[in-house]
C-alpha atoms as a PDB file:
ATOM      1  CA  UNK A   1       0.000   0.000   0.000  1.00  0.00           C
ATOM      2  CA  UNK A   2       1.174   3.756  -0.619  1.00  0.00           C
ATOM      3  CA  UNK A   3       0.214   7.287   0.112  1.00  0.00           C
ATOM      4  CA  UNK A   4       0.216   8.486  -3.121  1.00  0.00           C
ATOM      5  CA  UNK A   5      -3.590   8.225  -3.810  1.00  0.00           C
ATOM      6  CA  UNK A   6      -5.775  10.859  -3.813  1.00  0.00           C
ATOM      7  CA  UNK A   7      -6.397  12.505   0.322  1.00  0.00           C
ATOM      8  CA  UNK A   8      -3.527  10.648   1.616  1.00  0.00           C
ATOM      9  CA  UNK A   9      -0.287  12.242   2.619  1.00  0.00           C
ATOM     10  CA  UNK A  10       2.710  13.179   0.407  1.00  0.00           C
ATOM     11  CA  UNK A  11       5.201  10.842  -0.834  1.00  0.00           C
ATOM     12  CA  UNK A  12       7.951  11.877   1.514  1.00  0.00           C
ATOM     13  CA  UNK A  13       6.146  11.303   4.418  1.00  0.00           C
ATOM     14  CA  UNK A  14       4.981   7.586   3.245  1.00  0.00           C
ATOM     15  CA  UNK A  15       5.513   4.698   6.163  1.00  0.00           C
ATOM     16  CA  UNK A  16       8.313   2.567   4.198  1.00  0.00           C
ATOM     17  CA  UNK A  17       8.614   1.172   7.631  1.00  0.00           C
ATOM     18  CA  UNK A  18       5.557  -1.092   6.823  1.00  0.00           C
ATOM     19  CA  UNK A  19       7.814  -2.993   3.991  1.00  0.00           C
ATOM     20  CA  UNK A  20      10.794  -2.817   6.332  1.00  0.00           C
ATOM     21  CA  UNK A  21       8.549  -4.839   8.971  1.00  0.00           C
ATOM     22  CA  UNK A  22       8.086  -7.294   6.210  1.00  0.00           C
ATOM     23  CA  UNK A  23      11.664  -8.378   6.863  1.00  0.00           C
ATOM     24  CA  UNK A  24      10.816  -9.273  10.620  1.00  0.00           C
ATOM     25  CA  UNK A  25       7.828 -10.716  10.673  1.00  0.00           C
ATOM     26  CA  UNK A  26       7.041 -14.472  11.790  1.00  0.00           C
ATOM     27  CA  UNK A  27       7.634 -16.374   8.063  1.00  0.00           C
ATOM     28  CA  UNK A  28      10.055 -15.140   4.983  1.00  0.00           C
ATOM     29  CA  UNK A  29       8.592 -12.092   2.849  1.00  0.00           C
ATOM     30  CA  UNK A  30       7.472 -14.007  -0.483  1.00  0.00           C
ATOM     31  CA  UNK A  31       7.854 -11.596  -3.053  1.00  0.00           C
ATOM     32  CA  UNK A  32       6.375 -12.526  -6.163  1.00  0.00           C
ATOM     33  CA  UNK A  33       7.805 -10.488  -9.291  1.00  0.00           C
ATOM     34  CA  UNK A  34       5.048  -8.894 -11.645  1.00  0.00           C
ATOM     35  CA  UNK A  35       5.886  -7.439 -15.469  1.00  0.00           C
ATOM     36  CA  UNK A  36       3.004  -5.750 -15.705  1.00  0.00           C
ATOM     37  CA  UNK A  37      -0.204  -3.705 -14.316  1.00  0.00           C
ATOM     38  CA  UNK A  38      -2.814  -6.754 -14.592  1.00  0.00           C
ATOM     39  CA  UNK A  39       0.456  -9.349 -12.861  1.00  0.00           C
ATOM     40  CA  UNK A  40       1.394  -6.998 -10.240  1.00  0.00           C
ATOM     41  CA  UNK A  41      -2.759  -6.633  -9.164  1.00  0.00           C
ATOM     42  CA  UNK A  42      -3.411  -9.732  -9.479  1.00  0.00           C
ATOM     43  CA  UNK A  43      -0.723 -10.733  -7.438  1.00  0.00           C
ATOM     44  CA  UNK A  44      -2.031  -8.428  -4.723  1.00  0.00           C
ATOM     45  CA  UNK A  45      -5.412  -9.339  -5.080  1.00  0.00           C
ATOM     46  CA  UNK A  46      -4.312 -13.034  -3.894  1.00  0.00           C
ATOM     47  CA  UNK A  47      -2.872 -11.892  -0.987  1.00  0.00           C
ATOM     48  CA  UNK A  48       0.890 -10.495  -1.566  1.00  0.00           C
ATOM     49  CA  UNK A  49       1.203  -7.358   0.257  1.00  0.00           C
ATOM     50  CA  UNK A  50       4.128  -6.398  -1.482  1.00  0.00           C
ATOM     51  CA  UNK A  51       5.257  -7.014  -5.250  1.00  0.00           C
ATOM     52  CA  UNK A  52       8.299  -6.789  -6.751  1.00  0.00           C
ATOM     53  CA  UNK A  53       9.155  -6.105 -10.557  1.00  0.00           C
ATOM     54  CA  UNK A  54      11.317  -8.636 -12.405  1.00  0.00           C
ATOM     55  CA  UNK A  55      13.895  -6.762 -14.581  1.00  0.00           C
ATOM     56  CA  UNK A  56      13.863  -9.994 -17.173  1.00  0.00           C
ATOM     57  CA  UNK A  57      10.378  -9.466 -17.773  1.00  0.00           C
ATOM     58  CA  UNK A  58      10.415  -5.860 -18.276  1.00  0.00           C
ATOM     59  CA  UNK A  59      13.194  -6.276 -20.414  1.00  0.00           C
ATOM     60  CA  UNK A  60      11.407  -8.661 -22.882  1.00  0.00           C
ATOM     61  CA  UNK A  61       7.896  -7.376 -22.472  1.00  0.00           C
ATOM     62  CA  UNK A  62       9.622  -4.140 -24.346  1.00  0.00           C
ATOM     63  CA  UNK A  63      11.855  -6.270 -27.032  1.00  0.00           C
ATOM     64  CA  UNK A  64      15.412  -4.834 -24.949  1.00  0.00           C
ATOM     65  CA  UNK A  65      17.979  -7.265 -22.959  1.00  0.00           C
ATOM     66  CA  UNK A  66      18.077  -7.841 -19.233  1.00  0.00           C
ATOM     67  CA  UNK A  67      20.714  -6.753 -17.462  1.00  0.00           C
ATOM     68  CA  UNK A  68      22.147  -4.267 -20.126  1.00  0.00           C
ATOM     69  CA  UNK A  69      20.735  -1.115 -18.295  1.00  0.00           C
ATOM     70  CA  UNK A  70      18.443  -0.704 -21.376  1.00  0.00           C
ATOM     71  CA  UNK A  71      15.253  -0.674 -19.579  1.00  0.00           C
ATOM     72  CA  UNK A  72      14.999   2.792 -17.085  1.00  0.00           C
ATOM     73  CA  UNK A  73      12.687   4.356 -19.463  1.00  0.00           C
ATOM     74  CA  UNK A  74      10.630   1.138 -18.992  1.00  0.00           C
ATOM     75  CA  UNK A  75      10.656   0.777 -15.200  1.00  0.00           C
ATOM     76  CA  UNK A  76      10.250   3.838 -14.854  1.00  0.00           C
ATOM     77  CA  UNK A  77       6.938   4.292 -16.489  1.00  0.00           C
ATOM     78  CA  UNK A  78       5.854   0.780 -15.110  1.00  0.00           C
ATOM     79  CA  UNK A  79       6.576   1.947 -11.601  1.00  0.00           C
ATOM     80  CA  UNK A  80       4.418   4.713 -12.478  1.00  0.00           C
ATOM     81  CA  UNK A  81       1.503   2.550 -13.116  1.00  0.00           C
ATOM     82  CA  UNK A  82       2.071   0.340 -10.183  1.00  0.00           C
ATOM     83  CA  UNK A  83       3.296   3.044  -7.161  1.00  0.00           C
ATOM     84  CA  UNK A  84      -0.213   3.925  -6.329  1.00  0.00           C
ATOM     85  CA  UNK A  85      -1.761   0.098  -6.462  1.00  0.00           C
ATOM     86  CA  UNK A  86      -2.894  -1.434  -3.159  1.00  0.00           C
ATOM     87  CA  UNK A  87       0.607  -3.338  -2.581  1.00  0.00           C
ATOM     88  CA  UNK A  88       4.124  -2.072  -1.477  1.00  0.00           C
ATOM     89  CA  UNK A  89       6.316  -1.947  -4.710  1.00  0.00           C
ATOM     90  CA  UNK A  90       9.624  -3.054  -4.892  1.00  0.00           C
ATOM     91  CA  UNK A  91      11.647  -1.959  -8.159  1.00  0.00           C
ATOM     92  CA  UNK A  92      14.046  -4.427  -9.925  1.00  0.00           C
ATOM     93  CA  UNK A  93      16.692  -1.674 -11.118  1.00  0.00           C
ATOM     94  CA  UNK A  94      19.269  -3.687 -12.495  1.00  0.00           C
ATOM     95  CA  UNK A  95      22.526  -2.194 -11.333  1.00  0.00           C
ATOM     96  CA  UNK A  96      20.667   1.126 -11.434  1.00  0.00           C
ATOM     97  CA  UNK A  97      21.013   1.500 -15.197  1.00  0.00           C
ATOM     98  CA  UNK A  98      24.295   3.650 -14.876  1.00  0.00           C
ATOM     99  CA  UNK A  99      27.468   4.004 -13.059  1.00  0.00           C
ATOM    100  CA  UNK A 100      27.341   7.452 -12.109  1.00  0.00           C
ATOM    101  CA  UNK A 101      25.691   7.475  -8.596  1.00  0.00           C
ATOM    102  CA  UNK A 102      24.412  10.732  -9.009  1.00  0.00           C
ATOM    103  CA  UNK A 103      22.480   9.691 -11.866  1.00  0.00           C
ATOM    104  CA  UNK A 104      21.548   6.430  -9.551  1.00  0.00           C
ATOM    105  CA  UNK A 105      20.064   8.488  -6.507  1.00  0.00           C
ATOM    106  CA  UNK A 106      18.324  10.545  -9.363  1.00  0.00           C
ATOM    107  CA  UNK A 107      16.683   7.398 -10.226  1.00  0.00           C
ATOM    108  CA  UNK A 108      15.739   6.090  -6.598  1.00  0.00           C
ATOM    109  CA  UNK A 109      14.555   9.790  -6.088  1.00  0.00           C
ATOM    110  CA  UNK A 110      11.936   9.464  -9.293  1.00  0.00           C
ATOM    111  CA  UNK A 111      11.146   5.696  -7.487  1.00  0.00           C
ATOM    112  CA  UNK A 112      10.418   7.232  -4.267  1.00  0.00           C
ATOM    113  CA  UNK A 113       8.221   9.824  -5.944  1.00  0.00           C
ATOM    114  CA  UNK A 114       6.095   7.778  -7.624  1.00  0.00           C
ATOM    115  CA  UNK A 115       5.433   5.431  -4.647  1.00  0.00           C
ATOM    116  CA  UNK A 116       8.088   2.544  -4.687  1.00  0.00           C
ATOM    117  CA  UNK A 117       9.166   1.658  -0.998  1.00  0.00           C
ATOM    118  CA  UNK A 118      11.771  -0.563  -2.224  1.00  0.00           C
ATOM    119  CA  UNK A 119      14.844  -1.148  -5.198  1.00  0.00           C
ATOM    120  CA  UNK A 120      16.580  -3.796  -5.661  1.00  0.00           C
ATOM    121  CA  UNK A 121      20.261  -2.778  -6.998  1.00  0.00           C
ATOM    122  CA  UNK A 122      22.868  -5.640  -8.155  1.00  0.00           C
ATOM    123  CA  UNK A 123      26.567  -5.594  -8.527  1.00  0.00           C
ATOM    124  CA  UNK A 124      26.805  -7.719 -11.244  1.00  0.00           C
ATOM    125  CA  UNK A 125      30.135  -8.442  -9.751  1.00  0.00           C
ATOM    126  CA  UNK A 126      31.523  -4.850 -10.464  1.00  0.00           C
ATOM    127  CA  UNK A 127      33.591  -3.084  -8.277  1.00  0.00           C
ATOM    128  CA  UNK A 128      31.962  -3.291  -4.698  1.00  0.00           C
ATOM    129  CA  UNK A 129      33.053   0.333  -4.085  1.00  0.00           C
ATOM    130  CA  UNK A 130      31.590   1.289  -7.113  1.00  0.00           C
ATOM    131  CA  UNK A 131      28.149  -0.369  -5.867  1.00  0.00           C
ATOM    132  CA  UNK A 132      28.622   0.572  -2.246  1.00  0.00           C
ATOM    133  CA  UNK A 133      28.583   4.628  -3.474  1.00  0.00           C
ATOM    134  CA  UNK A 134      25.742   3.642  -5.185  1.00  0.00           C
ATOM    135  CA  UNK A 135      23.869   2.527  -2.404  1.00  0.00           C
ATOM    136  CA  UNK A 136      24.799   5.419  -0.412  1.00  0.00           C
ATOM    137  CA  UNK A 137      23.710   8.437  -2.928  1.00  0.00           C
ATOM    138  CA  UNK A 138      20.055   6.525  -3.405  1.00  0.00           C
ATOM    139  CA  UNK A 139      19.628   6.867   0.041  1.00  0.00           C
ATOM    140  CA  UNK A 140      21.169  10.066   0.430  1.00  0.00           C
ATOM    141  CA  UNK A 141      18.330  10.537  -2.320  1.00  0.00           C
ATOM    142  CA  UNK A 142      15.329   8.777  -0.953  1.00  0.00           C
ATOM    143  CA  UNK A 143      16.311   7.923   2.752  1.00  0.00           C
ATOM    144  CA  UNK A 144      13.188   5.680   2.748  1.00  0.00           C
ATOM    145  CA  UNK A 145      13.604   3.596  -0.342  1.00  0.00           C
ATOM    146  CA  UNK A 146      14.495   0.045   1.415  1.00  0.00           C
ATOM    147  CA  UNK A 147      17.084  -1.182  -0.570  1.00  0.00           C
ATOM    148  CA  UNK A 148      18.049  -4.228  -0.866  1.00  0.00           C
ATOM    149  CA  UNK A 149      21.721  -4.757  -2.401  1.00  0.00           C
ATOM    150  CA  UNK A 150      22.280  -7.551  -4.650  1.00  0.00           C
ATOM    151  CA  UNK A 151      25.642  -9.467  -4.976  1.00  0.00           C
ATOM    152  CA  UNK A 152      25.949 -11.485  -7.593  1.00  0.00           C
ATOM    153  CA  UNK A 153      29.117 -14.060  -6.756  1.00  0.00           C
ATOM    154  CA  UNK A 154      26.616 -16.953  -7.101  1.00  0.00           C
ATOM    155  CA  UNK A 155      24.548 -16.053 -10.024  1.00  0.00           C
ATOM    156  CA  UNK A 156      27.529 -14.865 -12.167  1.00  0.00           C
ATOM    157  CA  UNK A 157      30.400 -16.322 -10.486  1.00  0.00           C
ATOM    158  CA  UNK A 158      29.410 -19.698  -9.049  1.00  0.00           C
ATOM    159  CA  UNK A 159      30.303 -18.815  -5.824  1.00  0.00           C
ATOM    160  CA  UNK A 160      33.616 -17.202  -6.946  1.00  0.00           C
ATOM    161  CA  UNK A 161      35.923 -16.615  -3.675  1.00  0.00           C
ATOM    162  CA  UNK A 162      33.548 -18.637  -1.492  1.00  0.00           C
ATOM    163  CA  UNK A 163      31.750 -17.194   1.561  1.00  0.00           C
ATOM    164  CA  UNK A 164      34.096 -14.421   2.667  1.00  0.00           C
ATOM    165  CA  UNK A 165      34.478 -12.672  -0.408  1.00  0.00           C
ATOM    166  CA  UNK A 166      30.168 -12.610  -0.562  1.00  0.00           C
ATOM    167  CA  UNK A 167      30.213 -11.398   3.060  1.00  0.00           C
ATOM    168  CA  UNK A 168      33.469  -8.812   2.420  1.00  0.00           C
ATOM    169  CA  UNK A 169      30.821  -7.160  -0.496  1.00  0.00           C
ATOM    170  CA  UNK A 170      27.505  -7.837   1.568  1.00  0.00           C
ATOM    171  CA  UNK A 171      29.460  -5.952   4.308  1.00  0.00           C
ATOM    172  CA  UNK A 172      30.317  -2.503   2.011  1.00  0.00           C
ATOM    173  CA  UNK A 173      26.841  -2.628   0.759  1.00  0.00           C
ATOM    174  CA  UNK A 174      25.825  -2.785   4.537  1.00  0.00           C
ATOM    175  CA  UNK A 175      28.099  -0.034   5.574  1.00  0.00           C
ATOM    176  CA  UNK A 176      27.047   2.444   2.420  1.00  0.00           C
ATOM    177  CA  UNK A 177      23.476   1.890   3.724  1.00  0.00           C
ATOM    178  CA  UNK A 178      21.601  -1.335   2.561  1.00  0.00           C
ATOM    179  CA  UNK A 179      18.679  -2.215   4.408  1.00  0.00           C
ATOM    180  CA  UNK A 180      19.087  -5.671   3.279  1.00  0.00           C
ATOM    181  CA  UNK A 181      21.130  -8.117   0.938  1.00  0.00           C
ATOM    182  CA  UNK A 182      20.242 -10.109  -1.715  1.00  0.00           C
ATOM    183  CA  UNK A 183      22.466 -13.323  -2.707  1.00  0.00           C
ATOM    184  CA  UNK A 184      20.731 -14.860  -5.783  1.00  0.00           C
ATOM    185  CA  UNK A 185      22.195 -18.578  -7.161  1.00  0.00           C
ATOM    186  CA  UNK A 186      23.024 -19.600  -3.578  1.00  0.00           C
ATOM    187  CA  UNK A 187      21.080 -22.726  -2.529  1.00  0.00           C
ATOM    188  CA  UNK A 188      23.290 -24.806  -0.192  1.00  0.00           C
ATOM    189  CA  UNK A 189      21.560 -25.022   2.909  1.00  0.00           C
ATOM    190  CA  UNK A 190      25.011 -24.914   4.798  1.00  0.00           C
ATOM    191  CA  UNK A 191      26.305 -21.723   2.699  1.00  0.00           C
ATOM    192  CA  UNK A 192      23.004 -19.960   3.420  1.00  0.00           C
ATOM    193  CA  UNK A 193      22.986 -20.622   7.573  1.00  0.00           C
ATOM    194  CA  UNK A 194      26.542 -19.074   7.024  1.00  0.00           C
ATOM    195  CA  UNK A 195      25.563 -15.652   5.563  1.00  0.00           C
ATOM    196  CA  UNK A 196      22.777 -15.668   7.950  1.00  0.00           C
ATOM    197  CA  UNK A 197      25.497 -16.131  11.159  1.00  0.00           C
ATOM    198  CA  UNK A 198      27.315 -13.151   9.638  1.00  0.00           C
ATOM    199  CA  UNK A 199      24.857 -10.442   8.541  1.00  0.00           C
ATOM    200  CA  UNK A 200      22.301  -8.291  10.635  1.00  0.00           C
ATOM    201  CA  UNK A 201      20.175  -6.970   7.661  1.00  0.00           C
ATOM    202  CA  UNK A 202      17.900  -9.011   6.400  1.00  0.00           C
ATOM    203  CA  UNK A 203      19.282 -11.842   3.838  1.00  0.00           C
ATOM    204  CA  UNK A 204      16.906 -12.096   0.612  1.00  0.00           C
ATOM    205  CA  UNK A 205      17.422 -15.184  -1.581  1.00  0.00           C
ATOM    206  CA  UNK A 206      15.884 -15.976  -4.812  1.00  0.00           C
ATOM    207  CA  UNK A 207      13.678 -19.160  -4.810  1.00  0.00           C
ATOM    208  CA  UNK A 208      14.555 -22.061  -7.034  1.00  0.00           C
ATOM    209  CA  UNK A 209      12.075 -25.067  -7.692  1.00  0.00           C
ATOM    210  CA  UNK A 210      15.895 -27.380  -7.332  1.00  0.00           C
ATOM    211  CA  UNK A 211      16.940 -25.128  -4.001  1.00  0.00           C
ATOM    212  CA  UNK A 212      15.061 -25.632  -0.119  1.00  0.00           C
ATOM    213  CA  UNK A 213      11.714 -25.262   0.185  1.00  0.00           C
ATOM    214  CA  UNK A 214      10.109 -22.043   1.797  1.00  0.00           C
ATOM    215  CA  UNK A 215       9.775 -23.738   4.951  1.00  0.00           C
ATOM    216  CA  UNK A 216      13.157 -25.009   5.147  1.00  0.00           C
ATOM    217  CA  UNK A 217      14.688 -21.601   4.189  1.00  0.00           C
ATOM    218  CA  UNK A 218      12.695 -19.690   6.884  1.00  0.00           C
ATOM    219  CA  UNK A 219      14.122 -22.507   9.131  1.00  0.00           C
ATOM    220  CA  UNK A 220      17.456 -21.213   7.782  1.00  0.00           C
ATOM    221  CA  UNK A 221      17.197 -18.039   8.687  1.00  0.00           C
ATOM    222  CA  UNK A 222      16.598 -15.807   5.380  1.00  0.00           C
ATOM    223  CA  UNK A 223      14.237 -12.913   5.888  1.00  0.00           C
ATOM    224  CA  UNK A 224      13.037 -12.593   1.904  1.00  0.00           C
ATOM    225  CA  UNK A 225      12.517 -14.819  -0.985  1.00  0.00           C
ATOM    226  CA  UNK A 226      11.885 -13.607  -4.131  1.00  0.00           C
ATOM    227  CA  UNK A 227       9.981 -15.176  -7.295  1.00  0.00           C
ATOM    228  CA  UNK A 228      12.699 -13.179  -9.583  1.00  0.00           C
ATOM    229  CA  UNK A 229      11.727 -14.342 -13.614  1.00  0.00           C
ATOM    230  CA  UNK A 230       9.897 -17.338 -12.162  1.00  0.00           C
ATOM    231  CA  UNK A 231       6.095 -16.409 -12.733  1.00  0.00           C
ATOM    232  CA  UNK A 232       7.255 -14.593 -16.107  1.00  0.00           C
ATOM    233  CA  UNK A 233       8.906 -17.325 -17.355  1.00  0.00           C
ATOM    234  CA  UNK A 234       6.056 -19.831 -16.320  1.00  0.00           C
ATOM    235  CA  UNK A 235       3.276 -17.753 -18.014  1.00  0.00           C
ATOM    236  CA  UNK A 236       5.264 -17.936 -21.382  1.00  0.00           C
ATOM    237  CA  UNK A 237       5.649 -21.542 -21.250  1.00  0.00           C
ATOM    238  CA  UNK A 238       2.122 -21.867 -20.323  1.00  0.00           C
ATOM    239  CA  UNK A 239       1.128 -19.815 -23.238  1.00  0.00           C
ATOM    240  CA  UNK A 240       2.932 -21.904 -25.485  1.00  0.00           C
ATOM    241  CA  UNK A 241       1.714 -24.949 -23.955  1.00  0.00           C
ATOM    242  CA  UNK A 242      -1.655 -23.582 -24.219  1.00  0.00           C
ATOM    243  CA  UNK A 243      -1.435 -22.715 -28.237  1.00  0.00           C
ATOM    244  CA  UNK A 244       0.199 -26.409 -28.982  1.00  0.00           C
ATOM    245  CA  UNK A 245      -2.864 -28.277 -27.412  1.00  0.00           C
ATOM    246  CA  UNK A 246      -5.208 -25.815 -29.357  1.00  0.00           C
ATOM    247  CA  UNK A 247      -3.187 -26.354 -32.700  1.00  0.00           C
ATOM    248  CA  UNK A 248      -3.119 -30.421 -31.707  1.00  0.00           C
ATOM    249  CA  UNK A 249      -6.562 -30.466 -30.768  1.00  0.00           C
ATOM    250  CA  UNK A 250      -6.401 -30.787 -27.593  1.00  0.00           C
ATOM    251  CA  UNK A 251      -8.112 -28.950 -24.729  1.00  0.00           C
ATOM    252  CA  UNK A 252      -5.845 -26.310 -22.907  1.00  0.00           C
ATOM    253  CA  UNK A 253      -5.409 -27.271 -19.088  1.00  0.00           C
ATOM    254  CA  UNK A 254      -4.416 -25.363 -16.001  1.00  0.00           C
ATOM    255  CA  UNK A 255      -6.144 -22.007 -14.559  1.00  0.00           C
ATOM    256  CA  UNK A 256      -6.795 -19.099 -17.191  1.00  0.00           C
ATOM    257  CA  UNK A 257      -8.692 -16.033 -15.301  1.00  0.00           C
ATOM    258  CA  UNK A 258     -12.074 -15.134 -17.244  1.00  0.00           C
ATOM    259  CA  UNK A 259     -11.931 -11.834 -19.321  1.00  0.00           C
ATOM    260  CA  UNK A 260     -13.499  -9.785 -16.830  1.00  0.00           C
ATOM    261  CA  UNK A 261     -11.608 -10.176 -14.330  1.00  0.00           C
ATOM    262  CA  UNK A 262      -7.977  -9.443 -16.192  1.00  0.00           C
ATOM    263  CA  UNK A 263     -10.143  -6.403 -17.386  1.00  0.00           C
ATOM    264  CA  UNK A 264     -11.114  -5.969 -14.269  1.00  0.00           C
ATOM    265  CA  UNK A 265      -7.596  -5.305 -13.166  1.00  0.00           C
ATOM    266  CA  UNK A 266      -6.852  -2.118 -15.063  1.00  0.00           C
ATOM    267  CA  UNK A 267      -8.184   1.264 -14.336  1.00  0.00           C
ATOM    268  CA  UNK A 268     -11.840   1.544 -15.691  1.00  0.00           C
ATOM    269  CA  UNK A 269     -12.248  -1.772 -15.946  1.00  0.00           C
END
């Protein structure tokens, strides 16, 4: 939920602390990952009080590549249409789609304004001082944004220098602000208690159908588990599964939501 709708207060004064308590409470935060306006309300309207964007999806939903900071124009406007829905919003931003941190805290300023609580910034295994002063201008910036600072020495490096060189960048993301870490590609139960001994911010970790369960992870200690590309991914593939049983004959199965309802989702509808 944000502030941004019509009677409520202004955006600076908006109570991020509600998506910071997220991190503490009882079980994980599951963050799904939405593309779009009808995924991201649709999400909420099952029960998610927060959504997160996936940068994948935005990134092919608009014909550019992931992970090339390509896409600003696009999550920009998409946070846009999402910062006032019913749902905390927290903004996949790549590695903030430049390496000027000026031009980074410009960015979390424009996400703030629009009613994000949250960015999620990666370090695609560049310099960690590099990421670490971008971390502290976006919340020099927007003091409230939560963000959440993503190492990548799993995802890109399969676990390249181990344990102590994650913790040695989780710990200069900590220092230049972070409100919590993200370690995507990590799913050894062992390495993941680890990080958990070592950090006091909240450790995010991205879910993987071959990784621990929710259950077990909670049991492990990690305060946020994100869908990343998961839901995106598995909505193409069940589009495509979908159009082969047509073409075959076949009927289509699984759950599609009737017209009005998707229709429902957008404003007017």
């Amino acid at each position: 939920m944000t502030d941004s709708a019509p009677g409520g207060p202004p955006p600076h004064s908006r109570p991020s602390t509600a998506f910071a308590a997220l991190h503490q409470a009882d079980r994980p935060l599951l963050l799904p990952n939405a593309w779009d306006h009808a995924s991201a309300h649709a999400l909420a309207a099952a029960g998610f009080p927060a959504v997160g964007t996936t940068s994948l999806g935005v990134a092919a939903a608009a014909g550019l590549p992931d992970g090339a900071a390509a896409t600003r124009d696009e999550t920009l406007r998409l946070a846009l249409a999402l910062g006032s829905g019913p749902f905390l919003l927290s903004v996949d931003a790549e590695g903030g789609f430049s390496d000027d941190p000026d031009e980074v805290g410009e960015l979390a300023r424009q996400l703030w304004a629009v009613g994000a609580v949250g960015v999620n910034l990666e370090d695609g295994l560049g310099p960690a001082d590099r990421h670490a002063a971008k971390i502290a201008a976006v919340k020099a910036a927007a003091p409230g944004l939560f963000v959440n600072a993503r190492t990548d020495t799993y995802w890109l490096g399969q676990g390249e220098g181990g344990t102590a060189a994650t913790l040695a960048r989780l710990e200069a993301y900590r220092l230049a602000g972070a409100d919590g870490v993200f370690v995507p590609g990590v799913t050894d139960p062992r390495t993941i208690a680890a990080l958990v001994r070592h950090l006091d911010v909240p450790l995010n970790v991205l879910y993987s159908p071959d990784g621990p369960p929710v259950g077990r992870l909670a049991d492990l200690g990690v305060r946020r588990i994100s869908l990343g590309s998961l839901l995106y991914r598995r909505a193409l593939g069940a589009a495509l599964e979908a159009a082969a049983d047509v073409r075959e004959g076949r009927t289509p199965t699984g759950t599609a939501p009737a017209y009005g309802e998707v229709r429902a989702f957008s404003p007017g509808g």
